[in-house]
C-alpha atoms as a PDB file:
ATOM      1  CA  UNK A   1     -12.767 -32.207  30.485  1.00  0.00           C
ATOM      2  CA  UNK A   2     -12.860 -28.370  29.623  1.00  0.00           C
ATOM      3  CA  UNK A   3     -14.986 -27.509  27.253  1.00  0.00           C
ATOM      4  CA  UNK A   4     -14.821 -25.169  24.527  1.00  0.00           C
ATOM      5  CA  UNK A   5     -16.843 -22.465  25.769  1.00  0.00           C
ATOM      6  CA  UNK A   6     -15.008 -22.770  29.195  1.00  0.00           C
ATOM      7  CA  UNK A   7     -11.625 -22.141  27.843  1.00  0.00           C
ATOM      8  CA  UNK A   8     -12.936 -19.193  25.550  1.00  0.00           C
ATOM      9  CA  UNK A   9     -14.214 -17.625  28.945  1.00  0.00           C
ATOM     10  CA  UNK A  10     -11.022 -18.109  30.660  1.00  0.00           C
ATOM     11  CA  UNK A  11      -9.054 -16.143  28.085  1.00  0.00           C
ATOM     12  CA  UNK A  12      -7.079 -13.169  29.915  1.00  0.00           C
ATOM     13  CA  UNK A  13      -7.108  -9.744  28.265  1.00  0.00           C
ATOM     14  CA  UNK A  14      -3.373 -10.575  27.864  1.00  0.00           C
ATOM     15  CA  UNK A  15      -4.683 -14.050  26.029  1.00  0.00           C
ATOM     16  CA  UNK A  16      -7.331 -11.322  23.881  1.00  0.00           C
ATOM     17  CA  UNK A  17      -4.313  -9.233  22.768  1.00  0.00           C
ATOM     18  CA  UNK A  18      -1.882 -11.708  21.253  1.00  0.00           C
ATOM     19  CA  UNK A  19      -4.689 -13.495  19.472  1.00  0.00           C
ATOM     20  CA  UNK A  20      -4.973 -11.733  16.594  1.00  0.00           C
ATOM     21  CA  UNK A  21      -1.309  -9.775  16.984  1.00  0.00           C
ATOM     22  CA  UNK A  22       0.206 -10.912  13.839  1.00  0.00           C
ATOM     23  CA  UNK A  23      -3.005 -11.411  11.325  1.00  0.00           C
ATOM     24  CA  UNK A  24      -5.232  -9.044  11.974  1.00  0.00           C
ATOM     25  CA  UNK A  25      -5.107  -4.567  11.932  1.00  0.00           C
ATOM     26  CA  UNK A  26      -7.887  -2.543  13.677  1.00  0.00           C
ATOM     27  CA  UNK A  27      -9.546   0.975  12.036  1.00  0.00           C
ATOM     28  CA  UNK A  28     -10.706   3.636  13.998  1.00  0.00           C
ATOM     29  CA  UNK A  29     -11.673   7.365  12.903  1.00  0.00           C
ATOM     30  CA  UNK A  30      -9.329   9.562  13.907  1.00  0.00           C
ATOM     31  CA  UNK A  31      -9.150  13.716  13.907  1.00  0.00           C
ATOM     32  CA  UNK A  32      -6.209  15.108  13.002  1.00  0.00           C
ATOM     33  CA  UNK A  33      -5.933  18.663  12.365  1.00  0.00           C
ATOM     34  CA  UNK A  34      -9.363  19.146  12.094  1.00  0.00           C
ATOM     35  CA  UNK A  35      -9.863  16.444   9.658  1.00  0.00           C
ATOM     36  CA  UNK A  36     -11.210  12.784   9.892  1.00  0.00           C
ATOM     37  CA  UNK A  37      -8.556  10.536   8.779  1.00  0.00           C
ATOM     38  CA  UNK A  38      -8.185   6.737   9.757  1.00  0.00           C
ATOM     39  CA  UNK A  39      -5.513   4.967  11.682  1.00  0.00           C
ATOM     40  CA  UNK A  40      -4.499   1.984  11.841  1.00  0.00           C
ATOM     41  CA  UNK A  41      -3.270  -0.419  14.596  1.00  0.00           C
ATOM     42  CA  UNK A  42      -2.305  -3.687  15.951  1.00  0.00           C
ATOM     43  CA  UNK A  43      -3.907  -5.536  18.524  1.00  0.00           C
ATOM     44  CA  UNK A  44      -1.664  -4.572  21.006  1.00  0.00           C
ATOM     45  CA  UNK A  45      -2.790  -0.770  20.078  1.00  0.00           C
ATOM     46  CA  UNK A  46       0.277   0.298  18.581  1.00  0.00           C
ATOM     47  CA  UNK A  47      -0.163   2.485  15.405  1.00  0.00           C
ATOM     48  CA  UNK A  48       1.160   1.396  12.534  1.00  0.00           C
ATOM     49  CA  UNK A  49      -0.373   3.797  10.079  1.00  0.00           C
ATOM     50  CA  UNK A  50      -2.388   6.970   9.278  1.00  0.00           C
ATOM     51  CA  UNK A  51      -4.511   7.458   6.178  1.00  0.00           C
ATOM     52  CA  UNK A  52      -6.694   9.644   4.066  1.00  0.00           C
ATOM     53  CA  UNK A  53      -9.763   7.402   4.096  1.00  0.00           C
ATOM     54  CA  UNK A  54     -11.130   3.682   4.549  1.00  0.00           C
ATOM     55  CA  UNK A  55      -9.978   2.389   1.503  1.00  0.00           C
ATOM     56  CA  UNK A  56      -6.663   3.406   1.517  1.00  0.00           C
ATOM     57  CA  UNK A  57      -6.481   1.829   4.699  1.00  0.00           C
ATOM     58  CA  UNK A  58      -8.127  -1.576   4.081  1.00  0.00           C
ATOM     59  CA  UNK A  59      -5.732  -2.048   1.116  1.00  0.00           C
ATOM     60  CA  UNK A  60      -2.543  -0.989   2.985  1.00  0.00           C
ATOM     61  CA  UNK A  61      -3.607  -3.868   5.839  1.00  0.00           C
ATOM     62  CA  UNK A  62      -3.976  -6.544   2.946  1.00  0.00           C
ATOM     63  CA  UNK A  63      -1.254  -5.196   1.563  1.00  0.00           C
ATOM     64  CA  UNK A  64       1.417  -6.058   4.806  1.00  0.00           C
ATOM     65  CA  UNK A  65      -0.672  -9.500   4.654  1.00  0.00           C
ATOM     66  CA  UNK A  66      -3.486  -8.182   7.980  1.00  0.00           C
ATOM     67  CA  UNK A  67      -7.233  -8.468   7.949  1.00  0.00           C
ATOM     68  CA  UNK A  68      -8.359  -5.366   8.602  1.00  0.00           C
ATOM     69  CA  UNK A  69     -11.211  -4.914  11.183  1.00  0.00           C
ATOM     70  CA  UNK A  70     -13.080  -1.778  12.336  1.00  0.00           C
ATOM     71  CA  UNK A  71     -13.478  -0.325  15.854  1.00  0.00           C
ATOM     72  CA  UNK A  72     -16.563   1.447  17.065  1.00  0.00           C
END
């Protein structure tokens, strides 16, 4: 019997990138024209948005029903 910690450690980076496709939308700090704006993409990496600041971006995510998460 596998256990729970087995199966998490058998997850492929393929397995990694579906998991949170459809619920979740990752933040990172971007420079655009000089200026530090954020984007905002799915799991897979695709952008789906670029915005003035944090805020505006956390709301547009819960707005198209994602949780938004930040990446360092």
């Amino acid at each position: 019997m596998t256990t729970e910690l087995e199966r998490i450690r058998a997850l492929t980076p393929n397995d990694l990138l579906v998991l949170g496709m459809k619920n979740m939308a990752y933040m990172k700090d971007m420079e655009v024209d000089g200026e530090t704006v954020v984007g905002l993409f799915a799991a897979n990496g695709q952008q789906i948005a670029v915005v003035e600041d944090r805020e505006t971006a956390v709301a547009a995510a819960w707005q198209n029903g994602l949780a938004p998460m930040t990446v360092h």
